[in-house]
Protein backbone atom coordinates (compact mmCIF):
# COMPACT_ATOMS: atom_id res chain seq x y z
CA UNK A 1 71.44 43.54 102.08
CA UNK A 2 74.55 42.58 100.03
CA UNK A 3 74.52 45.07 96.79
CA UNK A 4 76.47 44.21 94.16
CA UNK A 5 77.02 47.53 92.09
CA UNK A 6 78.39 48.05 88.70
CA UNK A 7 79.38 51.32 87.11
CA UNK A 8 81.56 52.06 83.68
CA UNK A 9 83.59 54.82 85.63
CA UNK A 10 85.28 54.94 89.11
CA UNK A 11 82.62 56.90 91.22
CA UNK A 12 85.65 59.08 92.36
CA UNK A 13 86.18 62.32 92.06
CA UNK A 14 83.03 63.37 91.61
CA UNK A 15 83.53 65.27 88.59
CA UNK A 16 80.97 64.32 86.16
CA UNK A 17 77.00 63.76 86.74
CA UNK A 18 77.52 60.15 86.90
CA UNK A 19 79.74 60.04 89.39
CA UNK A 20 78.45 62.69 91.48
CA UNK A 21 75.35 60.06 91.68
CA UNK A 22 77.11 56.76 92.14
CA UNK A 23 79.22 58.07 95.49
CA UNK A 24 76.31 59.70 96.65
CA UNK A 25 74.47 56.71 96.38
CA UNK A 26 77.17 54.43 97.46
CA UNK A 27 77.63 57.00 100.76
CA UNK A 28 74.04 56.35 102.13
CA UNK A 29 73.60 52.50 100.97
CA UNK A 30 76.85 51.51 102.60
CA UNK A 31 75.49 53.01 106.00
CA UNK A 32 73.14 49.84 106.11
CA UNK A 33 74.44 47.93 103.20
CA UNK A 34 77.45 46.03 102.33
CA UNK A 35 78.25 47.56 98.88
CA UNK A 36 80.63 45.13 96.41
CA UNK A 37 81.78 47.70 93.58
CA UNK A 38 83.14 46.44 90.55
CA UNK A 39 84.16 49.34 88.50
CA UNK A 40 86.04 49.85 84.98
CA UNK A 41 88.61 52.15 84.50
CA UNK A 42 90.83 53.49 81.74
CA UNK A 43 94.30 54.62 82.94
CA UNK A 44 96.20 53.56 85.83
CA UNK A 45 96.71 56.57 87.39
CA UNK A 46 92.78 56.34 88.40
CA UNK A 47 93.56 53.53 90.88
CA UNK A 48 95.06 56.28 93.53
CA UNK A 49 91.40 56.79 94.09
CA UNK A 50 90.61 53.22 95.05
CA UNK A 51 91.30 53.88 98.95
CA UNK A 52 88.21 56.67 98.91
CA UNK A 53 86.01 53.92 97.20
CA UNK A 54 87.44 51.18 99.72
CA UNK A 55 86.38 53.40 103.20
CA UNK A 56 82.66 53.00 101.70
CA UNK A 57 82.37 49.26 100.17
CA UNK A 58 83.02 45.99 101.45
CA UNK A 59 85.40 44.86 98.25
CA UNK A 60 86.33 47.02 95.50
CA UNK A 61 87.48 45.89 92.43
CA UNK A 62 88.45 48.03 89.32
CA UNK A 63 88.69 46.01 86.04
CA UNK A 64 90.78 47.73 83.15
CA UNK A 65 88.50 49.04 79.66
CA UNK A 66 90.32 50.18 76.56
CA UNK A 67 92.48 53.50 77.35
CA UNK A 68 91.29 55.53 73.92
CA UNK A 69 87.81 55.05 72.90
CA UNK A 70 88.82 55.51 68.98
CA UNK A 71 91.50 52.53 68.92
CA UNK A 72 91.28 50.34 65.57
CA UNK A 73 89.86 47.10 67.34
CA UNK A 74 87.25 49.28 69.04
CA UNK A 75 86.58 50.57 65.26
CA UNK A 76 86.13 47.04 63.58
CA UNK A 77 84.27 45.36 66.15
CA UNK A 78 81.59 48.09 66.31
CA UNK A 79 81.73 47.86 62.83
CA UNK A 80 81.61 44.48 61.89
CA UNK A 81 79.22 42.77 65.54
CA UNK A 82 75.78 43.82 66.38
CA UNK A 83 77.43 45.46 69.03
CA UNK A 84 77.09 49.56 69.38
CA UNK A 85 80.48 51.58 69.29
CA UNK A 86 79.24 52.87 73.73
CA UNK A 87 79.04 48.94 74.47
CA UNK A 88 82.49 48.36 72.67
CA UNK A 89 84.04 51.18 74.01
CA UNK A 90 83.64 50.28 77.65
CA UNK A 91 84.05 46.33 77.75
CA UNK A 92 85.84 44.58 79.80
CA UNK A 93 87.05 41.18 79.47
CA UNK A 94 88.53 41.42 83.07
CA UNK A 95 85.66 42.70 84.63
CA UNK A 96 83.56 39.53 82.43
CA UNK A 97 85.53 36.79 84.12
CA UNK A 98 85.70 38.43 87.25
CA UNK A 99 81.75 38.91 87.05
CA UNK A 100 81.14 35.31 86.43
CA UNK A 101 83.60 33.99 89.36
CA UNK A 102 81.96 36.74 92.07
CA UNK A 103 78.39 35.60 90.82
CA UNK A 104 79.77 31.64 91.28
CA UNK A 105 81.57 32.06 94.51
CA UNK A 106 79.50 34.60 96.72
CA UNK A 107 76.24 35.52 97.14
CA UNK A 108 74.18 38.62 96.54
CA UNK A 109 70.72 40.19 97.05
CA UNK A 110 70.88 42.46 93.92
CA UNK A 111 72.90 43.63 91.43
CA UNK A 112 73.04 47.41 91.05
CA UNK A 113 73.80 48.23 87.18
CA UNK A 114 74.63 51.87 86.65
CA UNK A 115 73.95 52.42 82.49
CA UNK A 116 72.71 49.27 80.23
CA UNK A 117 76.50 49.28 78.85
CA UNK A 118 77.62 48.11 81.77
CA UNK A 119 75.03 45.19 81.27
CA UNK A 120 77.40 42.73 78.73
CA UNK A 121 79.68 41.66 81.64
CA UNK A 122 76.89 39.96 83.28
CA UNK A 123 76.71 36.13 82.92
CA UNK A 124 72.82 34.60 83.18
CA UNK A 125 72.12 35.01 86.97
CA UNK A 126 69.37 34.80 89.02
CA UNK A 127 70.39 37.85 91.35
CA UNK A 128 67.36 39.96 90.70
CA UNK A 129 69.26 43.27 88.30
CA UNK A 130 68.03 47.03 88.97
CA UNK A 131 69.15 48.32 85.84
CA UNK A 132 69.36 52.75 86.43
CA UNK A 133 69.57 54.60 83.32
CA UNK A 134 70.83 58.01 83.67
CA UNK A 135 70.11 58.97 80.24
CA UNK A 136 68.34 57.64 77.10
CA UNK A 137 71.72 57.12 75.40
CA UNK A 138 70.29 56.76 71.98
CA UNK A 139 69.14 60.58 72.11
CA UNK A 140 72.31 61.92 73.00
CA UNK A 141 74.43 60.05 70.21
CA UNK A 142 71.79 61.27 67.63
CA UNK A 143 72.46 65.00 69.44
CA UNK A 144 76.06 64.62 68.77
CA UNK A 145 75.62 63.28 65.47
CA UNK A 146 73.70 65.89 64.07
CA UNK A 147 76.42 68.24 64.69
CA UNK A 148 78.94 66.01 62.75
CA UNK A 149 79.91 66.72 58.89
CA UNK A 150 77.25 65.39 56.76
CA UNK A 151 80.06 62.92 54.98
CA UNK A 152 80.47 60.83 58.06
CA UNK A 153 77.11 60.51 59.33
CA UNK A 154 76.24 57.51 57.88
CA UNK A 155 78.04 55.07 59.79
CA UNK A 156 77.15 56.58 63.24
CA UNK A 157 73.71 56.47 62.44
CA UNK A 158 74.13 52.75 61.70
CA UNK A 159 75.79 52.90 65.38
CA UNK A 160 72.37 54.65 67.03
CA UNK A 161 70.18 51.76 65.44
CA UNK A 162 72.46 49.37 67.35
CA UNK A 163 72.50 51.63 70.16
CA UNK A 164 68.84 51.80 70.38
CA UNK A 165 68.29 48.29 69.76
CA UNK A 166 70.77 47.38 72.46
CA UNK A 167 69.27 49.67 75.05
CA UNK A 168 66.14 48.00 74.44
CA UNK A 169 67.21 44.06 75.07
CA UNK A 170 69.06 45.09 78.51
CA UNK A 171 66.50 47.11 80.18
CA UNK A 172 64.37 43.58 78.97
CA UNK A 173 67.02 41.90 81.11
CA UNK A 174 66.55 43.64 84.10
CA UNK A 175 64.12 42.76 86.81
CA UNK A 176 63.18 46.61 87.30
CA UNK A 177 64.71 49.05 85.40
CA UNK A 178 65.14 52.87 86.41
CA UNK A 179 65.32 56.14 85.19
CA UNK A 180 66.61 59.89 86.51
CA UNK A 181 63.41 61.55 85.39
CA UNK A 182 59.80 61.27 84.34
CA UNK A 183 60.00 62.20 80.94
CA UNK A 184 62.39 59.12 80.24
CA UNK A 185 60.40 56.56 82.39
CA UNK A 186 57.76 57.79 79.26
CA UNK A 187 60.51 57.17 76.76
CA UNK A 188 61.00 53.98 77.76
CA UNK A 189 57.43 53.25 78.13
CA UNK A 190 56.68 54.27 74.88
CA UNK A 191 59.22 52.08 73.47
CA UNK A 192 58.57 49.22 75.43
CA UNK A 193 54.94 49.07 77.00
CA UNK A 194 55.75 45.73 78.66
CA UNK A 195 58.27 47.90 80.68
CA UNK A 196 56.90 49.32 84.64
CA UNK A 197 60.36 51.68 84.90
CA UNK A 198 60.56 53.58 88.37
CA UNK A 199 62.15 57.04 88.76
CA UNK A 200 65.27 57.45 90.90
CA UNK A 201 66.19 61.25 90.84
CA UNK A 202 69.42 62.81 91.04
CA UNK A 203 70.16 64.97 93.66
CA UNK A 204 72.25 67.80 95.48
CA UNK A 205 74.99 66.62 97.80
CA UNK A 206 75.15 68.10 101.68
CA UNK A 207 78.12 70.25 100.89
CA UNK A 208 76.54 72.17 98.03
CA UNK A 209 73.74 72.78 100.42
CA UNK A 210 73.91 76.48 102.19
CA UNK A 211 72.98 76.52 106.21
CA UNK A 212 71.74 80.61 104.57
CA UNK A 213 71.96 82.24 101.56
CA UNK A 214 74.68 84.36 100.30
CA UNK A 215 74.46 87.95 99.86
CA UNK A 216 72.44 89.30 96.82
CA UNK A 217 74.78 90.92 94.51
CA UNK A 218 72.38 92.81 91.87
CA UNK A 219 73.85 95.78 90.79
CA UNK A 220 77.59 94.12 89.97
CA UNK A 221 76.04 90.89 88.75
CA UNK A 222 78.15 87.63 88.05
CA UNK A 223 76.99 84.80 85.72
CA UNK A 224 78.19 81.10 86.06
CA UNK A 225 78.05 78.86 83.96
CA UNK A 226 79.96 75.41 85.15
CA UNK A 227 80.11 71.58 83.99
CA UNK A 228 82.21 69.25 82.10
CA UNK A 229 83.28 70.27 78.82
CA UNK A 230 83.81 66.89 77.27
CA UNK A 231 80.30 66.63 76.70
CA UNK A 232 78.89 68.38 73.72
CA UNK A 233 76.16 69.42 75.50
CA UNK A 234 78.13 71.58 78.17
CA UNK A 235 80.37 73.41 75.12
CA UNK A 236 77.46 74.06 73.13
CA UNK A 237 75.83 75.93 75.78
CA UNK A 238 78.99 77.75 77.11
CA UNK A 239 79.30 78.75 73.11
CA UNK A 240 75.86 79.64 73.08
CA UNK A 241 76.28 81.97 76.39
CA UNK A 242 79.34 83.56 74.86
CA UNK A 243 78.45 84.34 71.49
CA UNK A 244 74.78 84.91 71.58
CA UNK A 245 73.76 85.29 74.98
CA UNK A 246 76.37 87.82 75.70
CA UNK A 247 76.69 90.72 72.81
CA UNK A 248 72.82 91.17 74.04
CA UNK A 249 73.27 91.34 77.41
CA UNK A 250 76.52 93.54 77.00
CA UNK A 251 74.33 96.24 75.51
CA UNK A 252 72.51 96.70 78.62
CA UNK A 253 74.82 95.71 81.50
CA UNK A 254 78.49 97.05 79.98
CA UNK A 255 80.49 95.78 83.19
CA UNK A 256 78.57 92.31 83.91
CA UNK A 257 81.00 89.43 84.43
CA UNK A 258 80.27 86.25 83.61
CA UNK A 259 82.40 82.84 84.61
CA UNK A 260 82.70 79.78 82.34
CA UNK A 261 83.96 76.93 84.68
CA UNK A 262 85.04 73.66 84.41
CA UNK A 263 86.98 70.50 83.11
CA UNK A 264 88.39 70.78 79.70
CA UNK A 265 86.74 74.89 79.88
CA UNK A 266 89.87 76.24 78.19
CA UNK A 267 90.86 73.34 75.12
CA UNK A 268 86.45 73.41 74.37
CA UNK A 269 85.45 76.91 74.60
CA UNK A 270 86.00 79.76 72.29
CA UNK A 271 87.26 82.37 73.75
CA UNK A 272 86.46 85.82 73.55
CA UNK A 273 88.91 89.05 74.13
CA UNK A 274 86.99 90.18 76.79
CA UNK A 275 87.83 91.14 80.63
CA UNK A 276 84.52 90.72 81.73
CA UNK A 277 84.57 86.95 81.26
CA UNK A 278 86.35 84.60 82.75
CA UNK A 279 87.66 80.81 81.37
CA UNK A 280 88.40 78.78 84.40
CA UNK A 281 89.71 75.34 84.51
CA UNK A 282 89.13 72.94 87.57
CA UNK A 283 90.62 69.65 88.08
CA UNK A 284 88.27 66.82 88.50
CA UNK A 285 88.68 66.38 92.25
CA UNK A 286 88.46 69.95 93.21
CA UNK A 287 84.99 70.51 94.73
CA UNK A 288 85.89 73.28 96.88
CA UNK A 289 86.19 75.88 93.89
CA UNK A 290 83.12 74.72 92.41
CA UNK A 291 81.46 75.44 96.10
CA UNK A 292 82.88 78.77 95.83
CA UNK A 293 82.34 79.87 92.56
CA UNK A 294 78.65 79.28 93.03
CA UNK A 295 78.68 81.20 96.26
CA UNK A 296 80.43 83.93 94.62
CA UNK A 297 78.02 83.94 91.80
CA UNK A 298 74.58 85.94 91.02
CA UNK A 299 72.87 83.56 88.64
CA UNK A 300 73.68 80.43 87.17
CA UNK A 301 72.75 80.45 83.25
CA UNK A 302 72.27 76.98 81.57
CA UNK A 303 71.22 77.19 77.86
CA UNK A 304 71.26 74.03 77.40
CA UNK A 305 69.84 72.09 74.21
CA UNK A 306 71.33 68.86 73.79
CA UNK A 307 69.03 65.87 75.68
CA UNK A 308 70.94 63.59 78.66
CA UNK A 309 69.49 62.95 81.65
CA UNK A 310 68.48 65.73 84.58
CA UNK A 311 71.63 68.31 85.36
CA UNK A 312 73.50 68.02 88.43
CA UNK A 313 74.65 71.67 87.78
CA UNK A 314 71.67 72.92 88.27
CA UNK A 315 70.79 70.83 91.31
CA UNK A 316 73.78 72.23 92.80
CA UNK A 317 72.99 76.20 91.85
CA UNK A 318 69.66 74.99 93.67
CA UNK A 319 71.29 73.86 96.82
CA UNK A 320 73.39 76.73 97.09
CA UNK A 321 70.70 79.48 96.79
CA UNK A 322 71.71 79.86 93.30
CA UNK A 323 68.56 81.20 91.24
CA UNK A 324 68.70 79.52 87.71
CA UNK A 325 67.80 80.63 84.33
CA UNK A 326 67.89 77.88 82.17
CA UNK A 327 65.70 76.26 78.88
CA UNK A 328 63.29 73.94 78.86
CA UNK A 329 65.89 71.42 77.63
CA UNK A 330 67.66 72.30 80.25
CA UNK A 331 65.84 71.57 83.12
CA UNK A 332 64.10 68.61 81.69
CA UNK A 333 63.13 65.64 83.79
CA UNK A 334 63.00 68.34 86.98
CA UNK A 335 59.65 69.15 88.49
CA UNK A 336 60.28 72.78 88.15
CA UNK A 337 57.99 75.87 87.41
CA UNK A 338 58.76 78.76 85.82
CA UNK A 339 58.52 82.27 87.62
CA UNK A 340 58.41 79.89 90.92
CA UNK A 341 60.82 77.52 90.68
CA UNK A 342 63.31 78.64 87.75
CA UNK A 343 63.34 81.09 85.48
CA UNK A 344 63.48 80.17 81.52
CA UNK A 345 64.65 81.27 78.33
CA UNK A 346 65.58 79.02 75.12
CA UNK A 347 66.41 82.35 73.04
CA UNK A 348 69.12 84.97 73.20
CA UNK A 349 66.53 87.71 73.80
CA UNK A 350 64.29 85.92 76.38
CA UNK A 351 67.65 85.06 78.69
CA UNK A 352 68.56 88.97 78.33
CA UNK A 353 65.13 89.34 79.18
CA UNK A 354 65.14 87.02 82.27
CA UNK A 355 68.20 88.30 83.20
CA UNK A 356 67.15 91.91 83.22
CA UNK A 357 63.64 91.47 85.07
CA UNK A 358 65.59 89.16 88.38
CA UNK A 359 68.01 91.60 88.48
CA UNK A 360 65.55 94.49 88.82
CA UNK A 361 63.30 92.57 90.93
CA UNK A 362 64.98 91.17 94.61
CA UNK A 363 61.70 90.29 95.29
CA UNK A 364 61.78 87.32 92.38
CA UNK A 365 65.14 87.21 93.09
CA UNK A 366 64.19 85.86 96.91
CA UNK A 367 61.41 83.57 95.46
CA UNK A 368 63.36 81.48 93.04
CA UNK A 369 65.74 81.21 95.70
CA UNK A 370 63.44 80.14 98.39
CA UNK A 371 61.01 77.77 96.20
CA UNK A 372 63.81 76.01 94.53
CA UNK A 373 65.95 75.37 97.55
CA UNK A 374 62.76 74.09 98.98
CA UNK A 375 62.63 71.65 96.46
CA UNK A 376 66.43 70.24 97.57
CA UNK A 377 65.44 69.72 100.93
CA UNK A 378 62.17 68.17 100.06
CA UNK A 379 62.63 65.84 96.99
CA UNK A 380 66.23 66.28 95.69
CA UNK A 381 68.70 65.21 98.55
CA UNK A 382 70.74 61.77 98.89
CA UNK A 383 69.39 60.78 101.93
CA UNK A 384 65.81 60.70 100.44
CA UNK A 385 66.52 59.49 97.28
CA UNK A 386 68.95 56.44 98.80
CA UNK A 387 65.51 55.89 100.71
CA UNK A 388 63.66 55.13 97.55
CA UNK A 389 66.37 53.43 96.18
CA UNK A 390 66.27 50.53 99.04
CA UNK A 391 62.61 50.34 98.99
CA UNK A 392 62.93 49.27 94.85
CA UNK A 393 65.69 46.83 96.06
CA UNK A 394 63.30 45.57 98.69
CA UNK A 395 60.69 45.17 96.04
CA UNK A 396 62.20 43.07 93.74
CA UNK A 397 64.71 41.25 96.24
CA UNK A 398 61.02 40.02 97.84
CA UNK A 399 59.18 39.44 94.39
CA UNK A 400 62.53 36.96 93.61
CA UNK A 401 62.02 34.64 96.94
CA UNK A 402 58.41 34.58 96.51
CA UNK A 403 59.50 33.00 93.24
């Protein structure tokens, strides 16, 4: 099959949840597939990655999108079109024209849209489109807008009613869209009824997966939390962990270390005078000390409240035997059961309390670990999930000849 993929980031390094899931995808596709990638980037120095991308995909092409997001064109055309600041913010008129010629000059099976803002660069085409949402973008803008001052709010709300409307016309001008998780398939369902979306799960890649699990370290506990701290969502839950999370748990475990890891962990996080926590910055292509820290680590703590998608982090915590305590935001869109699967906590008290009872009981301890690795092998690996994938290509590439 000849896949033409699009995606509003280079899929390398893998150091944020979309392009964790891109490569991964593009990894077990390209084994039977010839993969075209067009992909937008925003500084030149990103193009050292292209010869990573190139050893997976037929023809790579990266197509330049505005450097800073906040530039005063971006500002006045978000402004003053019906178009949403997200879709302004990552156009392309390179990757436009270059869209049209491919689409003219060669053909493909399906196009592969990662995120409906990718969509605009598409001329009218009768390549079938899988359109995958990894989030419900709408949500998360309203998430970050609540936290703004009340003075400015205004004219990003106007933004989400574009942003919602927008979302809304592209997954209409897909021939299947998908999502990351039930409980947005039913977003999108509820908003459009018309709408038959399929779920396409993220997953855990090979390396994060243990061949056995690491010693149990009870009695000198270490916490971890890790992710990307340019996302609200990530800071307000490393905040949350610091400052409310942690003067509980102090109380009852006085030596208990916990690590805050990631990109952007030092400029996002406050910081607290304390030797028993740890800031750690880790540069975007550096999966090894991610690998170790979560090796190293006891639990992995996620209080997480802002919406977006299902968490990688916790995928990978999974994988590497890693039992998670983590709020129902949190783990959202991830088949998981408490006591079984996860343990979880939305308030200060109930994580202290979640933390106390797995620490005193190995025998939980063993069966988070066991029932949620389980769940990596069985439903939340690449290879199964590139599986599906083809099968919805299959679907729609057959539905289009029978046309």
């Amino acid at each position: 099959m000849k896949i033409l993929m699009l995606t509003p980031y280079l899929p390398y390094p893998p150091a944020s949840g979309g392009q964790i899931r891109t490569l991964n995808l593009i990894q077990y596709l390209s084994k039977k597939h010839d993969i075209t990638l067009i992909s937008l980037y925003k500084n030149d120095q990103e193009k050292k990655y292209l010869s990573h991308l190139q050893s997976y995909c037929k023809s790579v092409y990266l197509c330049k999108r505005p450097t800073k997001p906040w530039e005063l064109k971006n500002i006045f055309k978000s402004i003053f079109t019906d178009d949403p600041f997200l879709i302004v913010r990552n156009f392309s008129s390179e990757a436009k024209t270059l869209l049209k010629h491919l689409l003219k000059t060669k053909k493909f099976d399906v196009i592969h849209a990662e995120t409906f803002y990718i969509m605009p660069h598409l001329p009218p085409t009768n390549v079938p489109i899988f359109l995958l949402e990894q989030t419900i973008e709408y949500m998360v803008y309203q998430h970050f807008v609540n936290s703004l001052p009340w003075i400015i709010k205004p004219f990003f709300l106007l933004d989400i009613m574009k942003l919602k409307r927008s979302e809304r016309y592209y997954w209409g001008k897909a021939k299947l869209v998908g999502t990351v998780s039930q409980s947005d398939r039913a977003i999108i369902q509820k908003l459009e009824p018309l709408i038959e979306p399929v779920v396409v799960p993220n997953g855990a890649g090979e390396e994060m997966i243990v061949s056995s699990f690491p010693k149990m370290n009870l009695k000198q506990p270490l916490l971890l939390f890790q992710g990307n701290f340019s996302w609200l969502q990530n800071t307000e839950a490393a905040n949350f962990l610091l400052n409310k999370i942690y003067p509980e748990l102090k109380k009852k475990y006085p030596r208990i270390k916990i690590i805050i890891a990631g990109q952007n962990a030092k400029n996002k996080i406050n910081q607290l005078t304390d030797n028993n926590i740890q800031i750690i910055d880790i540069a975007p292509e550096d999966s090894q000390i991610v690998i170790k820290l979560y090796r190293q680590a006891t639990l992995f703590l996620a209080p997480i409240f802002g919406p977006g998608g299902t968490r990688l982090k916790i995928l990978a915590a999974m994988a590497n035997g890693l039992p998670v305590i983590a709020t129902k935001t949190g783990i959202q869109g991830l088949d998981l059961i408490n006591n079984k699967d996860v343990l979880i906590a939305n308030k200060p008290e109930e994580f202290v309390k979640q933390i106390t009872n797995v620490l005193k009981n190995p025998t939980l301890y063993r069966q988070i670990q066991k029932n949620a690795f389980e769940l990596i092998k069985s439903r939340y690996n690449w290879n199964k999930i590139a599986q599906q994938l083809e099968i919805e290509y299959e679907k729609i590439v057959s539905h289009e000849n029978r046309n």
